[in-house]
N, C-alpha and C. Protein backbone atom coordinates (compact mmCIF):
# COMPACT_ATOMS: atom_id res chain seq x y z
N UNK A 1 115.28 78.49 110.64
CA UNK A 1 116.31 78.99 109.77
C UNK A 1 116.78 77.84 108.88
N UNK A 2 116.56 78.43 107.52
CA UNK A 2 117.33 77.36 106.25
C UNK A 2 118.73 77.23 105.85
N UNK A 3 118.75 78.90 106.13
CA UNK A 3 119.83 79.22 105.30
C UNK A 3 120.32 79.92 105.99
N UNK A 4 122.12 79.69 106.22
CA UNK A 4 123.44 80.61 106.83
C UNK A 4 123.29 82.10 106.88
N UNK A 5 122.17 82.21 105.83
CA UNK A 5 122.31 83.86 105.96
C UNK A 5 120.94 84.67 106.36
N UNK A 6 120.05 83.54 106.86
CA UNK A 6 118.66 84.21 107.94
C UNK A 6 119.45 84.56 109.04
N UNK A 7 119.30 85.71 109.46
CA UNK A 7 119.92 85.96 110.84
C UNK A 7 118.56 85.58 111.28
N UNK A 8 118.94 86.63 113.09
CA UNK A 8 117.85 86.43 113.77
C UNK A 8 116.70 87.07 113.81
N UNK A 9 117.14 88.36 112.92
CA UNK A 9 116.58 89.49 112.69
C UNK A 9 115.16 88.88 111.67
N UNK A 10 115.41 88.08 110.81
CA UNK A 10 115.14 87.68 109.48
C UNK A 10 113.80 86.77 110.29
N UNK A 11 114.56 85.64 111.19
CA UNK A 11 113.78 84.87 112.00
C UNK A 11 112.40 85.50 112.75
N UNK A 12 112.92 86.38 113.76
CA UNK A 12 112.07 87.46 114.31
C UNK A 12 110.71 87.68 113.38
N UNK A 13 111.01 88.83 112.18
CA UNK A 13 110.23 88.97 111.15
C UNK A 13 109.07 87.58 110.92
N UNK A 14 109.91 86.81 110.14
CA UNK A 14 108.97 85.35 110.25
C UNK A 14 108.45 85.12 111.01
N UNK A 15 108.58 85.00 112.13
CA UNK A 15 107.47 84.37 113.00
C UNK A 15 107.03 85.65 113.05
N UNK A 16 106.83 86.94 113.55
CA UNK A 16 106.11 88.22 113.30
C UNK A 16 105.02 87.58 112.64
N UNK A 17 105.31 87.81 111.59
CA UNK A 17 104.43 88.15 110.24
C UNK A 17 103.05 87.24 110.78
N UNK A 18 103.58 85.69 111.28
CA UNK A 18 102.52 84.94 111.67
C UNK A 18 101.29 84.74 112.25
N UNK A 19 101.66 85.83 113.51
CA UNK A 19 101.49 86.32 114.37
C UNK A 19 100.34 87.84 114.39
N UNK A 20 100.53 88.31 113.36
CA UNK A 20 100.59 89.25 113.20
C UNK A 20 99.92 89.94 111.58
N UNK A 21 99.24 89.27 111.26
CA UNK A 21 98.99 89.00 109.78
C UNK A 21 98.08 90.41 108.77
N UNK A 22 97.38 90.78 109.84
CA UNK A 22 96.41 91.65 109.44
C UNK A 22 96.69 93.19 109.97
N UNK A 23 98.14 93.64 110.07
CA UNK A 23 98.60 95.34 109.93
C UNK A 23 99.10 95.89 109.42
N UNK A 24 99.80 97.03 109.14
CA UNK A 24 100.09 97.58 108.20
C UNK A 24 101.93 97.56 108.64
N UNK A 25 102.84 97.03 107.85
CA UNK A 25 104.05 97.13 107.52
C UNK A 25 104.39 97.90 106.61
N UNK A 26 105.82 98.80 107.44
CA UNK A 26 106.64 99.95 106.81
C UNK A 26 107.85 99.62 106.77
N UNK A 27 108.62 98.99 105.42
CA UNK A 27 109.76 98.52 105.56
C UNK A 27 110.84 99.33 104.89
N UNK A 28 111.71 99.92 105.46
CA UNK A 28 112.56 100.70 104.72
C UNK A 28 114.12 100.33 104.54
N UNK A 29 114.91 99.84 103.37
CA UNK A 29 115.90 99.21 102.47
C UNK A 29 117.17 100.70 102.80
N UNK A 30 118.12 99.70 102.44
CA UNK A 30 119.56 100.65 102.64
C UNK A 30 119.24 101.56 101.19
N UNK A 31 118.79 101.09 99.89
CA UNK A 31 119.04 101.58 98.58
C UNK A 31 118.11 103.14 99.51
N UNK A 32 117.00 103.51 99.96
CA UNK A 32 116.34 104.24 100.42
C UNK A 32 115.04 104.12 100.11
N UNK A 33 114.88 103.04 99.49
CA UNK A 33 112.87 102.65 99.23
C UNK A 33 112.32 102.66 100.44
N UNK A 34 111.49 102.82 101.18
CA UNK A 34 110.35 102.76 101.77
C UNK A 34 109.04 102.17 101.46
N UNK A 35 108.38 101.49 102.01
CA UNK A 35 107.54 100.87 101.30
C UNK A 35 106.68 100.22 102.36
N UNK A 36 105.05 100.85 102.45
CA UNK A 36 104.14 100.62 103.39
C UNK A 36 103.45 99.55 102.74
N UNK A 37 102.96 98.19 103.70
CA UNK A 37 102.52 97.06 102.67
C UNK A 37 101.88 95.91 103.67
N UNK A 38 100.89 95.02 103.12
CA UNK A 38 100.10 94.25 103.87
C UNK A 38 101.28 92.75 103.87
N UNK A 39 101.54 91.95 104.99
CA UNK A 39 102.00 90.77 104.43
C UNK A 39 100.96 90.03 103.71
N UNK A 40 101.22 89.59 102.73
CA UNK A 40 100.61 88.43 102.13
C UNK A 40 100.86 86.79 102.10
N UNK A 41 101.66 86.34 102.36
CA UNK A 41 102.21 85.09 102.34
C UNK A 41 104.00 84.90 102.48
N UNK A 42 104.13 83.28 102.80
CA UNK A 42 105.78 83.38 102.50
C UNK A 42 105.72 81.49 102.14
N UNK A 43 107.20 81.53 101.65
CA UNK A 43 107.10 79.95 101.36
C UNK A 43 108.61 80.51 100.95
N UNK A 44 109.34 78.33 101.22
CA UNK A 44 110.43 77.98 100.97
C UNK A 44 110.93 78.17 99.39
N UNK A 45 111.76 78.50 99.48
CA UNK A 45 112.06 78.68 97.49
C UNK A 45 113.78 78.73 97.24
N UNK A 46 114.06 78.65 96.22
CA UNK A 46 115.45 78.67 95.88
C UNK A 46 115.90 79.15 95.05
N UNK A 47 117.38 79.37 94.88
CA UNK A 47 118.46 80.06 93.89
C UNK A 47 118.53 79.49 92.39
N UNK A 48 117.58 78.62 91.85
CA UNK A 48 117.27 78.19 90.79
C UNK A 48 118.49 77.51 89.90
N UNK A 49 119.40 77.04 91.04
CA UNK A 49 120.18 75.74 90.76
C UNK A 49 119.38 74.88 91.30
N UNK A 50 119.99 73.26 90.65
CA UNK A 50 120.23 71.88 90.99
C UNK A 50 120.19 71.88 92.01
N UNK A 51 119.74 70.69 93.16
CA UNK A 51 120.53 70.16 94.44
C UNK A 51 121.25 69.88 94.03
N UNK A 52 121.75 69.43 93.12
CA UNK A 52 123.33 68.73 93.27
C UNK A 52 124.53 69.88 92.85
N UNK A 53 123.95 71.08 92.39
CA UNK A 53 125.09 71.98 92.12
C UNK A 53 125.16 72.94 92.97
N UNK A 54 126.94 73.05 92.77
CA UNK A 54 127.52 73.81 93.49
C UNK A 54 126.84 74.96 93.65
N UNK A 55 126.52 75.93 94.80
CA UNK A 55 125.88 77.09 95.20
C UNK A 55 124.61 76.79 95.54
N UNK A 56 123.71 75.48 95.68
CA UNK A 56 122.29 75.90 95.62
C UNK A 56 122.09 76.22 97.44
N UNK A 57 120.78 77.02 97.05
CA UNK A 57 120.45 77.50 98.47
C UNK A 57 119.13 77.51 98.57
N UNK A 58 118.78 77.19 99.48
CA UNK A 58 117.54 77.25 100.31
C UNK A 58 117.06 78.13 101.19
N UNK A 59 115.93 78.75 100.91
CA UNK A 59 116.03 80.01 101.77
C UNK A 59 114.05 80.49 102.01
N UNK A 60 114.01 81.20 102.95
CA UNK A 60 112.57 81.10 103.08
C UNK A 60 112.23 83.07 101.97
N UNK A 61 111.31 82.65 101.48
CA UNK A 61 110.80 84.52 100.89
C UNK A 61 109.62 84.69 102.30
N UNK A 62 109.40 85.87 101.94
CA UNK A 62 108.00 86.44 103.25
C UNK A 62 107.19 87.74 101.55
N UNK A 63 106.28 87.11 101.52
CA UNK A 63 105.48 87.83 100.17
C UNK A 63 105.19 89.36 100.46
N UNK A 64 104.91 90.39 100.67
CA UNK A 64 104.32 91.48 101.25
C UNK A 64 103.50 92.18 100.17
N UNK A 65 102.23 93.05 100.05
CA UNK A 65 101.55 93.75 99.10
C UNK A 65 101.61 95.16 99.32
N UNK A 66 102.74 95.57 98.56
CA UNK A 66 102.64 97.26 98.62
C UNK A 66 101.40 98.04 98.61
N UNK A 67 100.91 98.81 99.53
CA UNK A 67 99.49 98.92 99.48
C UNK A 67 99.47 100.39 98.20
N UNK A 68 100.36 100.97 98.02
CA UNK A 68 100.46 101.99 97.22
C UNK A 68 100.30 101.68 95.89
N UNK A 69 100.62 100.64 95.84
CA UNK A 69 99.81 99.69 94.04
C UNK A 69 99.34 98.77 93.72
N UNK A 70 99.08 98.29 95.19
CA UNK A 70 99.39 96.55 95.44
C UNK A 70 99.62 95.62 94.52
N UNK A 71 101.35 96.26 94.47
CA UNK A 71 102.05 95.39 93.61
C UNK A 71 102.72 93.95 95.13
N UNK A 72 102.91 92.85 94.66
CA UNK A 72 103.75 92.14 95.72
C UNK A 72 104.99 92.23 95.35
N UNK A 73 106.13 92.00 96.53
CA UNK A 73 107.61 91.83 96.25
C UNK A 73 108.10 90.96 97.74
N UNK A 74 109.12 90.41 97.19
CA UNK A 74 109.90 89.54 98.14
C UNK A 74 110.49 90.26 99.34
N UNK A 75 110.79 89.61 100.34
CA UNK A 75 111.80 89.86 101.51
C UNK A 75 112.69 88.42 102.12
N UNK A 76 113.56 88.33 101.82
CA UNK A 76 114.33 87.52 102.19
C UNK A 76 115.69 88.14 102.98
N UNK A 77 116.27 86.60 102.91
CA UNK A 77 117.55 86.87 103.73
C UNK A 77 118.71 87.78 102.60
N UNK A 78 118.65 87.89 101.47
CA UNK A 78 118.96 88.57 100.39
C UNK A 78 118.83 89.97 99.84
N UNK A 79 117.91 90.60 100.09
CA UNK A 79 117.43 91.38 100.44
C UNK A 79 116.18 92.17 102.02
N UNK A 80 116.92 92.02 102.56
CA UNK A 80 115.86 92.26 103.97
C UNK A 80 116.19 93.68 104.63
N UNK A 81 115.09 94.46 104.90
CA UNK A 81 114.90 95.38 105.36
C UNK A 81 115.30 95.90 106.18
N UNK A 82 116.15 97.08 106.20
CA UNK A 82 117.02 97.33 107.84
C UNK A 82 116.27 98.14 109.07
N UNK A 83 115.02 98.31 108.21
CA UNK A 83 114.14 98.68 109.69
C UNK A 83 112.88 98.33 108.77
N UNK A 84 112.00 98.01 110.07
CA UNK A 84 110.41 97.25 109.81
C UNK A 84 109.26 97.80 111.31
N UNK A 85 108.67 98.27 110.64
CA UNK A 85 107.18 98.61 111.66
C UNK A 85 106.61 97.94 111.15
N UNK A 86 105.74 97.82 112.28
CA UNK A 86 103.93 97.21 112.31
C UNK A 86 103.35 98.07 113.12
N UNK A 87 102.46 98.94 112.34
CA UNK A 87 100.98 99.46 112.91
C UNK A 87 101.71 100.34 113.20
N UNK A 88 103.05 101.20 113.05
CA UNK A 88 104.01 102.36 113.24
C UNK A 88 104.72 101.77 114.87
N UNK A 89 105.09 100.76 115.09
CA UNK A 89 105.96 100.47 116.00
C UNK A 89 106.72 99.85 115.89
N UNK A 90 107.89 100.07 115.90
CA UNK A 90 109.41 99.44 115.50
C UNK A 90 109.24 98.14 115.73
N UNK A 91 110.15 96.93 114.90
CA UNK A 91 110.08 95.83 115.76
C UNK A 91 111.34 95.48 115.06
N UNK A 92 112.04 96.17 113.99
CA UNK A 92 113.48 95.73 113.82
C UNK A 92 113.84 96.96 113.64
């Protein structure tokens, strides 16, 4: 954890994904998206301030490939998914 606002939930996921690289993820958002998708990658990235200015944050993304267009999109501690399968079995 980087950042104050990875829970454990967030953590979990991450190491998941690692673990776990080659199934099919169903992640579904409070807005009501749904969205079935391969992970693809993740890496450290930031709020596109300064270190030295006020607000910057550090935070990990997790990449995923919507398999329905395979478009990619982020999952972070910013937006993160309030329920997540793999291979149709709950794991958040």
């Amino acid at each position: 954890m980087i950042n104050p606002h990875e829970t454990k939930a967030f953590d979990l996921l991450y190491n998941f994904v690692h673990e776990h690289f080659d199934g099919v993820y169903q992640l579904a958002f409070k807005n009501g998206a749904e969205i079935t998708a391969e992970y693809d990658t993740d890496y450290e990235t930031d709020n596109g301030l300064e270190f030295e200015e006020d607000g910057y944050e550090e935070y990990i993304t997790i990449i995923f490939k919507n398999i329905a267009d395979n478009t990619l999109f982020e999952v972070n501690c910013f937006n993160f998914p309030d329920k997540v399968l793999y291979n149709g079995e709950q794991i958040i």
